[in-house]
N, C-alpha and C. Protein backbone atom coordinates (compact mmCIF):
# COMPACT_ATOMS: atom_id res chain seq x y z
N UNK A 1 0.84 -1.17 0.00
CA UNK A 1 0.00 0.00 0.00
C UNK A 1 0.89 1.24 0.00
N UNK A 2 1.02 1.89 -1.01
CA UNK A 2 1.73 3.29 -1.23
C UNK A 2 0.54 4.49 -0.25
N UNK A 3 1.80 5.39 -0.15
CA UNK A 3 0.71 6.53 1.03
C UNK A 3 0.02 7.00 -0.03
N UNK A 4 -0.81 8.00 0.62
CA UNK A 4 -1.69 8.91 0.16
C UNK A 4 -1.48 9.67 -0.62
N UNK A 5 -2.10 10.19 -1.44
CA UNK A 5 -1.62 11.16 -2.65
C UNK A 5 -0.97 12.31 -2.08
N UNK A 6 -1.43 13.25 -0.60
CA UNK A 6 -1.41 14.18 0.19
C UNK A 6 0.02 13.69 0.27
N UNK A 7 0.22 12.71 1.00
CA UNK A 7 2.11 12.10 1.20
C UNK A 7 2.68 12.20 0.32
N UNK A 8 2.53 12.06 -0.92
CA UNK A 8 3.40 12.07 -2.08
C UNK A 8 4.23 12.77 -2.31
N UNK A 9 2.94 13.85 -2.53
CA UNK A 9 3.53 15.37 -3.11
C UNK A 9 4.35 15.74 -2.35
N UNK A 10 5.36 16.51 -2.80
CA UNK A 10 6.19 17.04 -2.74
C UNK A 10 6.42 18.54 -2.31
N UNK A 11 6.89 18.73 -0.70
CA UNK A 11 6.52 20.13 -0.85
C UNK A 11 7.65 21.10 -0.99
N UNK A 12 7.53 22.16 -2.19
CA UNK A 12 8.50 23.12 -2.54
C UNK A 12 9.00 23.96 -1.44
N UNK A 13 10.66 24.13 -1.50
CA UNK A 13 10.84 24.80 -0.18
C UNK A 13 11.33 26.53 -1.10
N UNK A 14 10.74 27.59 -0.82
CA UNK A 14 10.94 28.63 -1.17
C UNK A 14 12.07 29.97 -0.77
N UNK A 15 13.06 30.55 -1.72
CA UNK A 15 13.57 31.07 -1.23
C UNK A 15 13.48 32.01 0.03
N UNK A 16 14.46 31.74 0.59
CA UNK A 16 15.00 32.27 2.11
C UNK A 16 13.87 31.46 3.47
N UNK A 17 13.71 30.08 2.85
CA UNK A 17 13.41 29.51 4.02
C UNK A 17 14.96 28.43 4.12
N UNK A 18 14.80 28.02 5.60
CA UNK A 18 16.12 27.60 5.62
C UNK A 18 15.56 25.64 6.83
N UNK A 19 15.54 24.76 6.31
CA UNK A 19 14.89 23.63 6.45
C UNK A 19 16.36 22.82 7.07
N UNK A 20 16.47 22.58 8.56
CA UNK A 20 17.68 21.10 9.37
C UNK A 20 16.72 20.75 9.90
N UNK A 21 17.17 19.25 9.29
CA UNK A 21 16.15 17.63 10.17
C UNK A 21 17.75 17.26 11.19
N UNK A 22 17.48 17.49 11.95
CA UNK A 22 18.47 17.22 13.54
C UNK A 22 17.97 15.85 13.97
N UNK A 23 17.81 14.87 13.86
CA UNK A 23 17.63 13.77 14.63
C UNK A 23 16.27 13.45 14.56
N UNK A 24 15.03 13.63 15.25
CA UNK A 24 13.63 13.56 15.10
C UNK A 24 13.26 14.66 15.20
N UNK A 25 13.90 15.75 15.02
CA UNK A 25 13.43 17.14 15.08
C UNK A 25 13.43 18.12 13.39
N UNK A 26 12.52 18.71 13.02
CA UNK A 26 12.84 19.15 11.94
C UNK A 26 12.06 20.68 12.26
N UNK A 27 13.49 21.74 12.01
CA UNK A 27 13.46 23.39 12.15
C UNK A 27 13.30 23.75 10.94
N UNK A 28 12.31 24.41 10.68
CA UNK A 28 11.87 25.71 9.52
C UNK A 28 11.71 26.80 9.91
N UNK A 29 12.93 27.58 9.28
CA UNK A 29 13.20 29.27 9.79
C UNK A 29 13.04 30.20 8.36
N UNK A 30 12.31 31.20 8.77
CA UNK A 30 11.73 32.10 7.81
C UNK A 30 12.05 33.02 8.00
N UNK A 31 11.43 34.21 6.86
CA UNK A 31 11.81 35.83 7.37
C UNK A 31 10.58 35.98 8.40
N UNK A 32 9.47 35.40 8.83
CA UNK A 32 8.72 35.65 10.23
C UNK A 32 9.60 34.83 11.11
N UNK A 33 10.19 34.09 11.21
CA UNK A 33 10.61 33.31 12.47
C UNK A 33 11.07 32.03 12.37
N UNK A 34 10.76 31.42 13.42
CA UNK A 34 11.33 29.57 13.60
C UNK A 34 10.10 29.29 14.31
N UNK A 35 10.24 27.93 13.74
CA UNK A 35 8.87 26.91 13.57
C UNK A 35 9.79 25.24 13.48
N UNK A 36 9.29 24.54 14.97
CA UNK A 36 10.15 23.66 14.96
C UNK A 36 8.91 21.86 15.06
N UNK A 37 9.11 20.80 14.89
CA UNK A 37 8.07 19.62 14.47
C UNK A 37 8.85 18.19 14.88
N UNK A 38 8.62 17.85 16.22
CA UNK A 38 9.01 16.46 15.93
C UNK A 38 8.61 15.47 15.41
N UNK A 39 9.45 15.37 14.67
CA UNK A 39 8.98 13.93 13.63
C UNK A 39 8.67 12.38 14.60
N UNK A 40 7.96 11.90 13.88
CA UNK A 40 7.47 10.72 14.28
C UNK A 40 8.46 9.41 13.69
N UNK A 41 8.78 7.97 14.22
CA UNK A 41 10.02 7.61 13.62
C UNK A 41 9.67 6.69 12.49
N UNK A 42 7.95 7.00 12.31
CA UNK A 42 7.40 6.03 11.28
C UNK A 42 7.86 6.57 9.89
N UNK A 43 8.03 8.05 9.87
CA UNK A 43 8.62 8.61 9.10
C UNK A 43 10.06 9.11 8.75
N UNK A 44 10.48 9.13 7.48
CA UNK A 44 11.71 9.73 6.94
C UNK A 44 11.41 10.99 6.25
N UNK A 45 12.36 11.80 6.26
CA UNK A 45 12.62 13.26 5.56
C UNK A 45 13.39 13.16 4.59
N UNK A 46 13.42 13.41 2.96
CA UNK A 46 14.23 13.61 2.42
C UNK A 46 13.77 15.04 1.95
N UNK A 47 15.13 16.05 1.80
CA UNK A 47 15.78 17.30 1.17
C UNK A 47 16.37 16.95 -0.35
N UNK A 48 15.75 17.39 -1.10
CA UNK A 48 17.05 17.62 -2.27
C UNK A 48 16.86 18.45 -3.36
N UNK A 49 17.40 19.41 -3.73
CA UNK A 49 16.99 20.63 -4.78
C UNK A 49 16.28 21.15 -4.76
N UNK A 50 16.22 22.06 -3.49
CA UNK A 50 14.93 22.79 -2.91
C UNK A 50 12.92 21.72 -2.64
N UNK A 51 13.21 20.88 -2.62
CA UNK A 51 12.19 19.81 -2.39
C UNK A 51 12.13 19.03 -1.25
N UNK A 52 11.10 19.03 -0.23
CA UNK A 52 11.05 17.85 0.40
C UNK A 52 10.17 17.05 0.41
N UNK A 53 10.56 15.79 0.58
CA UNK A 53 9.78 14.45 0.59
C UNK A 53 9.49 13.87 1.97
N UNK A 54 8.52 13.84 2.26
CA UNK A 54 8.03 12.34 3.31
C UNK A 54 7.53 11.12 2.95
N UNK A 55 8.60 10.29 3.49
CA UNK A 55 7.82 8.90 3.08
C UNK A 55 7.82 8.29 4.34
N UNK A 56 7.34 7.35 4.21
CA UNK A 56 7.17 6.22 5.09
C UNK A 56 8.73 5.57 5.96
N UNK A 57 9.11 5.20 6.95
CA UNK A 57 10.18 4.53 7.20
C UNK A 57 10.18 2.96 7.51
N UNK A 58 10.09 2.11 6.52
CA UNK A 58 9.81 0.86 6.47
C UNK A 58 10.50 -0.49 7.73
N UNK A 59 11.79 0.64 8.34
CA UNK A 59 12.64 -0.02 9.77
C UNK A 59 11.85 0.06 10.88
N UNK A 60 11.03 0.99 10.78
CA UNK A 60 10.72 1.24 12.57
C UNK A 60 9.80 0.10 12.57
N UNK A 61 9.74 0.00 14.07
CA UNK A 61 8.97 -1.59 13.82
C UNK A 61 7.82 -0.91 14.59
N UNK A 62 6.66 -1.83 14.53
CA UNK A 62 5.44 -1.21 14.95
C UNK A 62 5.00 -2.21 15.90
N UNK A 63 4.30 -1.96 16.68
CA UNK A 63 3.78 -2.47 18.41
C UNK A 63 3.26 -2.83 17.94
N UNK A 64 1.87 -3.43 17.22
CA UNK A 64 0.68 -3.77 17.50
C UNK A 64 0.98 -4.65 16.33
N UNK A 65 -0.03 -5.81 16.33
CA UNK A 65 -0.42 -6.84 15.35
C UNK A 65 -0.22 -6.33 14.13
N UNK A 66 0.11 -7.02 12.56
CA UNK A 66 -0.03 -6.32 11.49
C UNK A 66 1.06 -5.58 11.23
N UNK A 67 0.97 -5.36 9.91
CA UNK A 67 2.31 -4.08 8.91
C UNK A 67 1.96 -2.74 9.21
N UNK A 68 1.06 -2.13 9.87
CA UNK A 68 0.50 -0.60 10.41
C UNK A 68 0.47 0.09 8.83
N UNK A 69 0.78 -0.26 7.94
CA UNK A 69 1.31 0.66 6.81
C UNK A 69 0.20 1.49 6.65
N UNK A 70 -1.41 1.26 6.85
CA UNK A 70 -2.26 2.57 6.90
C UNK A 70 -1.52 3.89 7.81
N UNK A 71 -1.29 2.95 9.19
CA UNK A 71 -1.63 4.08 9.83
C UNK A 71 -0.35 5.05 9.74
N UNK A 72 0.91 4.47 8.94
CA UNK A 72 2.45 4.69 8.30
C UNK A 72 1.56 5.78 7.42
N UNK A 73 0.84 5.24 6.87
CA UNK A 73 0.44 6.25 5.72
C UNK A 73 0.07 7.29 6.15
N UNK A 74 -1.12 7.28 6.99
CA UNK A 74 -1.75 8.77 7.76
C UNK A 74 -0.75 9.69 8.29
N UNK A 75 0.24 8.77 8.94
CA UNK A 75 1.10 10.00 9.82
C UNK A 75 1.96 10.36 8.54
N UNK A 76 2.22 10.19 7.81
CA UNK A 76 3.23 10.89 6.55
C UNK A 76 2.45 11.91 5.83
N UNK A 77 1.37 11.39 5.56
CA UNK A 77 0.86 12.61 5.11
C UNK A 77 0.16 13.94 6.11
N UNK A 78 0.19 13.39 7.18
CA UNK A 78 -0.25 14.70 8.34
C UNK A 78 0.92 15.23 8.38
N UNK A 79 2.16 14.38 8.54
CA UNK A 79 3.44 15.48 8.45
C UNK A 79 3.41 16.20 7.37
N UNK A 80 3.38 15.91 6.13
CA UNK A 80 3.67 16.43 4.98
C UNK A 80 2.53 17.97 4.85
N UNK A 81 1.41 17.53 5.50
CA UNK A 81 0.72 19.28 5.75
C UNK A 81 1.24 20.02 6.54
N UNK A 82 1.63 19.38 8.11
CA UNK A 82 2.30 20.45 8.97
C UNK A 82 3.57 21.24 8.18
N UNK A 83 4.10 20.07 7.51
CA UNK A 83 5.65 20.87 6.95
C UNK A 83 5.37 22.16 6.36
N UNK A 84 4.29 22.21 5.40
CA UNK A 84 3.89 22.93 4.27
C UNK A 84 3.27 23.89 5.48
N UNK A 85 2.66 23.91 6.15
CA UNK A 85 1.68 24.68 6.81
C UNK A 85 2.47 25.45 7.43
N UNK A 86 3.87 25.07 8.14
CA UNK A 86 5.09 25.44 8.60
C UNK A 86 5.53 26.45 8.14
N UNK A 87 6.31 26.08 6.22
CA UNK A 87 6.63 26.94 5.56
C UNK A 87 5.84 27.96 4.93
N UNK A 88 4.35 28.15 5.09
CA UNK A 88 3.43 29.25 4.63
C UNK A 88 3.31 30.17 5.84
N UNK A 89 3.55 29.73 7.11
CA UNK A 89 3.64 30.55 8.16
C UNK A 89 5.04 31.14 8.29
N UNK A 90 5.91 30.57 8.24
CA UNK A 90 7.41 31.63 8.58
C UNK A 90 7.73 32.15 6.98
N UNK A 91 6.73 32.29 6.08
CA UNK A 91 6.75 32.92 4.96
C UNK A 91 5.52 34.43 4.61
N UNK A 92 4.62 33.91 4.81
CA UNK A 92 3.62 34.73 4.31
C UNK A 92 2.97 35.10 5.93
N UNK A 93 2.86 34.06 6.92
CA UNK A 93 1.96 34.18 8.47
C UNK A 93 0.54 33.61 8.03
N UNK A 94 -0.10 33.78 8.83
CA UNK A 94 -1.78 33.17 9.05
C UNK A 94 -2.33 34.20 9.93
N UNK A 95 -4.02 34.24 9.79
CA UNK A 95 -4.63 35.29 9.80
C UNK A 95 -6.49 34.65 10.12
N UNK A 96 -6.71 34.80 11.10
CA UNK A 96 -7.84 34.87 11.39
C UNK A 96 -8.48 36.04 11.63
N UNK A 97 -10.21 36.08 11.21
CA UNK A 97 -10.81 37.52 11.26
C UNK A 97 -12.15 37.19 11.78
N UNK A 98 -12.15 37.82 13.02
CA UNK A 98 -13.38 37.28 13.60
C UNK A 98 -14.50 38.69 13.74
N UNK A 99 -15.52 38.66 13.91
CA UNK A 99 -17.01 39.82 13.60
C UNK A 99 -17.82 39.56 15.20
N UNK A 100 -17.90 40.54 15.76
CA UNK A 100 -19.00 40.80 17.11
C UNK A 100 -20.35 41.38 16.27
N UNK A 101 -21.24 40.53 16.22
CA UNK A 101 -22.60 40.67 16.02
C UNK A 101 -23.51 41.02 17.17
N UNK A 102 -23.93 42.04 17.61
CA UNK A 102 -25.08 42.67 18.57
C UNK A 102 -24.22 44.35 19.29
N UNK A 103 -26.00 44.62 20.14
CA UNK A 103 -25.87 45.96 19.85
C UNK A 103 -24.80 46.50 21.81
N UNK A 104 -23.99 46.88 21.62
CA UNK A 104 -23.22 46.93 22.29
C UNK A 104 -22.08 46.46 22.39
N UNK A 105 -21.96 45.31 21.74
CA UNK A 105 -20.77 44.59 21.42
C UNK A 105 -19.82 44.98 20.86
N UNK A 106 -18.46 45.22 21.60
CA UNK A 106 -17.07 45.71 21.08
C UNK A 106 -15.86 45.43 21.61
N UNK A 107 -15.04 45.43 21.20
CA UNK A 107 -13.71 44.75 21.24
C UNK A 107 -12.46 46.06 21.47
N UNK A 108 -11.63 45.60 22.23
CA UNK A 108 -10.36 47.02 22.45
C UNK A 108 -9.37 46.19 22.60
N UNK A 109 -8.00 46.42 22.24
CA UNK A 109 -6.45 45.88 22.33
C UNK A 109 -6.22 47.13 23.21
N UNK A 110 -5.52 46.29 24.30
CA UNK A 110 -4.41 46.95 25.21
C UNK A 110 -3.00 46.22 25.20
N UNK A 111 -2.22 46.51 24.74
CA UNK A 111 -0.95 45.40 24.93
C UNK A 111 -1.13 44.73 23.87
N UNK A 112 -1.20 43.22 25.16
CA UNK A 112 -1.39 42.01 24.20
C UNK A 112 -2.88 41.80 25.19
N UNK A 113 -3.84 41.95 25.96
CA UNK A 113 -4.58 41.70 26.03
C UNK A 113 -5.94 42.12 25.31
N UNK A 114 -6.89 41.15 25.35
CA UNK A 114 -8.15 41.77 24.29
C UNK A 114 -9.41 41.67 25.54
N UNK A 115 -9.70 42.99 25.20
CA UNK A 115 -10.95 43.43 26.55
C UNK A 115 -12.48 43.15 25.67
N UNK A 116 -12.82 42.12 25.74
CA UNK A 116 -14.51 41.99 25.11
C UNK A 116 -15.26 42.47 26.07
N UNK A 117 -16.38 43.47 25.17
CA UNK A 117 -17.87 43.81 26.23
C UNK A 117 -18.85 42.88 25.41
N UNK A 118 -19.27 41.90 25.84
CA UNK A 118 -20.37 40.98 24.61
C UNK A 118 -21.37 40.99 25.22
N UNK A 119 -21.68 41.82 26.30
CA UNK A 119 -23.44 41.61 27.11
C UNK A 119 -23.21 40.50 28.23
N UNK A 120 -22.05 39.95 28.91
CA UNK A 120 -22.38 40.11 30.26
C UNK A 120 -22.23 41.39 31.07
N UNK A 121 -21.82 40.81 32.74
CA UNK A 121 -22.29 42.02 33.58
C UNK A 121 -20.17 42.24 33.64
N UNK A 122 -19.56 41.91 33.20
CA UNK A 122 -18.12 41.98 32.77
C UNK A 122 -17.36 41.98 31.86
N UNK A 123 -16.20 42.74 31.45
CA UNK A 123 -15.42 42.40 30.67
C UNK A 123 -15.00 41.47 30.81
N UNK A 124 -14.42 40.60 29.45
CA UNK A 124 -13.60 39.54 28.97
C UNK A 124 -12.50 39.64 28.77
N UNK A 125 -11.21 38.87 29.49
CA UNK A 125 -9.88 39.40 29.20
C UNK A 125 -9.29 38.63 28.16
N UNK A 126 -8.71 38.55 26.98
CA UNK A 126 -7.71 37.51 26.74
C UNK A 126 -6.53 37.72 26.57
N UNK A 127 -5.77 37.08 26.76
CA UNK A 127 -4.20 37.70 26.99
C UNK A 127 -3.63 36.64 25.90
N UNK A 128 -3.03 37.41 24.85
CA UNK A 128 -2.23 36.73 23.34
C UNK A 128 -1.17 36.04 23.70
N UNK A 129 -0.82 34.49 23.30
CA UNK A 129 0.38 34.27 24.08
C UNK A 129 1.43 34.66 22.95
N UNK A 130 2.55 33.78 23.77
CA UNK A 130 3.69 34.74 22.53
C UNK A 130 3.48 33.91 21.10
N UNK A 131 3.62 34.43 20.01
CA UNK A 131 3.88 34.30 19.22
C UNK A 131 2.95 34.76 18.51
N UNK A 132 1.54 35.05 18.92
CA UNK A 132 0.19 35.77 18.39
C UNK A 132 0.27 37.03 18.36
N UNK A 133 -0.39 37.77 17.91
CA UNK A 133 -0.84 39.36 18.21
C UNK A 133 -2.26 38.84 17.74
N UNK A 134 -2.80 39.84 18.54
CA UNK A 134 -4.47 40.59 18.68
C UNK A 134 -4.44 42.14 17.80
N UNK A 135 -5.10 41.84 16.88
CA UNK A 135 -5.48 43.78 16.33
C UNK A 135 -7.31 43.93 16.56
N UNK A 136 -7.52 44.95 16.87
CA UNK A 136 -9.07 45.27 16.95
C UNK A 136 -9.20 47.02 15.35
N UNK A 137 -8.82 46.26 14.67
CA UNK A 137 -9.05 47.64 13.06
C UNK A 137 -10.38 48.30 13.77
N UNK A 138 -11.40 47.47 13.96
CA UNK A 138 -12.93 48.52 14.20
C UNK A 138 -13.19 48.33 15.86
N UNK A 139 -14.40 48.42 16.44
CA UNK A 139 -14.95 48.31 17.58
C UNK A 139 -15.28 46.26 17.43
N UNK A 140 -15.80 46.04 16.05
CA UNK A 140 -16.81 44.87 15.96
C UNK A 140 -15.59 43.78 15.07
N UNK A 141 -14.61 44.07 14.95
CA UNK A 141 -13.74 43.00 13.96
C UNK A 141 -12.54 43.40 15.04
N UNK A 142 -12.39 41.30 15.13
CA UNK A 142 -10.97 41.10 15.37
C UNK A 142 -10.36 40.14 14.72
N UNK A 143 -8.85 40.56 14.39
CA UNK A 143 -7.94 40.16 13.41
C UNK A 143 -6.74 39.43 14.53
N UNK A 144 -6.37 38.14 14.39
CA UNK A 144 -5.65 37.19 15.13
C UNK A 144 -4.36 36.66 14.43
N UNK A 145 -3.63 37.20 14.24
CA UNK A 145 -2.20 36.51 13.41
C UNK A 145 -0.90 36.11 14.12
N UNK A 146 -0.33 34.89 13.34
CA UNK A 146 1.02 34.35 14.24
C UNK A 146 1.42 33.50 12.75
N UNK A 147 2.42 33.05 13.06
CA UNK A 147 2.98 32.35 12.24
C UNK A 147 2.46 30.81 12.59
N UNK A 148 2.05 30.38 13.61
CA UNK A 148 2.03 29.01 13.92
C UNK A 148 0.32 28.70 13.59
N UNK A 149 -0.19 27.56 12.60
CA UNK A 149 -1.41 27.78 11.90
C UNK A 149 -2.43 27.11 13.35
N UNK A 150 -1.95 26.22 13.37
CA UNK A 150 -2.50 25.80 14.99
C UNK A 150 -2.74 26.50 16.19
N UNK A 151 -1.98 26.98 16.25
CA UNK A 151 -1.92 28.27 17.66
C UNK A 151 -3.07 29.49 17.40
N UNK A 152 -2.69 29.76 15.60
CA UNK A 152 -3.67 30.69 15.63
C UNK A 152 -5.30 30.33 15.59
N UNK A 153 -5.61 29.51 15.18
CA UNK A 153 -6.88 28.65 15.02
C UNK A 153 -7.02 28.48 16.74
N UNK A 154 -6.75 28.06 17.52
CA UNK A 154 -6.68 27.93 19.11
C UNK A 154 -7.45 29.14 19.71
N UNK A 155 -6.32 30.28 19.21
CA UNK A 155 -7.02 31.40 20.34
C UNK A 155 -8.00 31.78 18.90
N UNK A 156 -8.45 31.75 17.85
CA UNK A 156 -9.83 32.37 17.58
C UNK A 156 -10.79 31.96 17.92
N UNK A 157 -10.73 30.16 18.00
CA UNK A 157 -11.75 29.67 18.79
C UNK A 157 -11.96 29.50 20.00
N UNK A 158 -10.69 30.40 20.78
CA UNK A 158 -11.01 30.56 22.29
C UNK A 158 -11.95 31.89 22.36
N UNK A 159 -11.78 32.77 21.61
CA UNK A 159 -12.40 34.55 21.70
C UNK A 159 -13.67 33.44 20.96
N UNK A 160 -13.78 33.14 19.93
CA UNK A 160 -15.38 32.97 19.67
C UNK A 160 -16.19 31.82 20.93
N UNK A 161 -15.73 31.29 21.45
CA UNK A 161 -16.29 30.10 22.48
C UNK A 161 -16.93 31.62 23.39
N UNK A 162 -16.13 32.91 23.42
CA UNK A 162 -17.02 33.67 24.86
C UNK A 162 -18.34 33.69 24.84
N UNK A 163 -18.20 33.93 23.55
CA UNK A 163 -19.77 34.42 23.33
C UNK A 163 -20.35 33.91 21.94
N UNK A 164 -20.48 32.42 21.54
CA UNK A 164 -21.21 32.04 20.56
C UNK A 164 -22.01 32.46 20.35
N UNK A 165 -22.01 32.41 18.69
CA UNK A 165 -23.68 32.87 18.05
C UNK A 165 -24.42 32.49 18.44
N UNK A 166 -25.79 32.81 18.66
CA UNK A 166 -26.81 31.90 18.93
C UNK A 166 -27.92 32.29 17.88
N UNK A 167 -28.89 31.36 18.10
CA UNK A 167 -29.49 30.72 16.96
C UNK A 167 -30.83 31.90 16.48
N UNK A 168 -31.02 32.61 17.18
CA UNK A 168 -32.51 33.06 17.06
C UNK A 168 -32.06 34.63 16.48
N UNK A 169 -31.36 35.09 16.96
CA UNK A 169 -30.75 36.73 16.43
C UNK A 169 -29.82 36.87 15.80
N UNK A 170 -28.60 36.12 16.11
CA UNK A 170 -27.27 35.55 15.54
C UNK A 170 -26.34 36.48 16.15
N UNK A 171 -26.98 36.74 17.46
CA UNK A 171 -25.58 37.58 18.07
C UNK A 171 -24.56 36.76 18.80
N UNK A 172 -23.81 37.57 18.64
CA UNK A 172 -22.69 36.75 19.22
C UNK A 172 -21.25 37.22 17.92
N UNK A 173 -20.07 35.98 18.58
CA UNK A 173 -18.91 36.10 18.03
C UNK A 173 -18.59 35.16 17.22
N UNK A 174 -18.58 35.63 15.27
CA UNK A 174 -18.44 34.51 14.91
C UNK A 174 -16.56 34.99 13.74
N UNK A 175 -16.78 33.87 13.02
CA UNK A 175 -15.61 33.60 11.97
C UNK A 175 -16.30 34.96 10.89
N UNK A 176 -15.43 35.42 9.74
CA UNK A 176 -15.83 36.47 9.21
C UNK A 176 -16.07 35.66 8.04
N UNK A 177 -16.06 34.39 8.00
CA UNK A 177 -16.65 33.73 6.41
C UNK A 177 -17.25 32.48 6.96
N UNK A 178 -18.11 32.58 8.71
CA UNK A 178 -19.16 31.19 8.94
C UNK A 178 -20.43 31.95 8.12
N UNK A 179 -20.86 30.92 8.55
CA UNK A 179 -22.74 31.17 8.21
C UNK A 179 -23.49 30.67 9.39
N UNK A 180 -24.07 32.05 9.36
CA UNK A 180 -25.31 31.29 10.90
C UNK A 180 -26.76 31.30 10.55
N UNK A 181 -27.17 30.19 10.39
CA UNK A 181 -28.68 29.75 10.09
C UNK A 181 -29.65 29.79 11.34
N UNK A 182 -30.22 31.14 11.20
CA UNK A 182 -30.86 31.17 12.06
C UNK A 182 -32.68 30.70 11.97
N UNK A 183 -32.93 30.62 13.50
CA UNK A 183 -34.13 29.31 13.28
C UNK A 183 -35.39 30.77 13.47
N UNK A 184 -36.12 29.71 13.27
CA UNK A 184 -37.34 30.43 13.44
C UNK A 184 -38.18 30.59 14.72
N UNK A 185 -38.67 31.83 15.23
CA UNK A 185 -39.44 31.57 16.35
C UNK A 185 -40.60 30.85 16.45
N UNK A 186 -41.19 30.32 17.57
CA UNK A 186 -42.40 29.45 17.86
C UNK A 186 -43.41 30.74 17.45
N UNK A 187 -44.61 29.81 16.94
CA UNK A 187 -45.26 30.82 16.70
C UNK A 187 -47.20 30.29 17.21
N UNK A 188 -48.06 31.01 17.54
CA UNK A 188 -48.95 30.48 18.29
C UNK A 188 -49.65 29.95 17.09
């Protein structure tokens, strides 16, 4: 069983990224930063002419009953996105944009903390860890960027968990490209 098509491919490494596999560790340093991935030992790394490959490592031996080669397969190609996902972040960064829907609802940057008023009887604190920044451009849009695609996906769905949409008005805190289907009231 050959991996997944996702494993195959090949992902292009672009000028002024700079790619060392150290042992089970593999560092990708960009003009945003360093971004580091331990490899799993089911897998191998090959480098060569600006290209890298993940394949499968056919030595490591596997615990459980059976050749594992599916599950050889899955983890090569989950590496093979992180890698890529890696090099689009210490290249270009990642960017979440989140929208406060209702009437009072607004958002302020101090620092690195983000002060939500969403209609309780308190502000909401969140404090950016490192590698994130928080921007508030309006009162009702917040913009979440870091280089790490995971991290940033984390804290947008920590700020939208304060105050989910809900179903009947659609207020609340959502993604700036969800959709909220809102229901209909009971009616006598």
């Amino acid at each position: 069983m050959s991996t997944s098509r996702v494993g195959r491919k090949p992902v292009e490494i672009p000028s002024g990224v700079d790619i060392k596999v150290q042992g089970d560790e593999l560092s990708v340093k960009g003009p945003k930063g360093l971004l580091t991935l331990n490899l799993n030992p089911f897998i191998e790394v090959e480098l060569d002419s600006g290209l890298l490959k993940v394949n499968t490592n056919p030595k490591a031996k596997y615990s459980r009953s059976g050749s594992g080669s599916k599950l050889r397969n899955s983890i090569a190609g989950t590496t093979r996105s992180k890698v890529h996902s890696m090099i689009v972040g210490v290249t270009k960064g990642f960017e979440r944009k989140l929208l406060l829907v209702g009437v009072g609802y607004r958002a302020q940057v101090k620092g690195t903390n983000l002060n939500l008023s969403v209609g309780y009887s308190h502000q909401v604190n969140i404090t950016a860890p490192e590698g994130i920044t928080i921007e508030a451009p309006t009162l009702t849009e917040i913009l979440v960027k870091g280089i790490d695609k995971h991290l940033v996906g984390h804290i947008a769905s920590k700020i939208r968990a304060v105050r989910c949409p809900e179903l009947y008005k659609g207020k609340g805190i959502r993604y700036s490209d969800e959709v909220v289907l809102l229901k209909e009231t009971k009616k006598k």
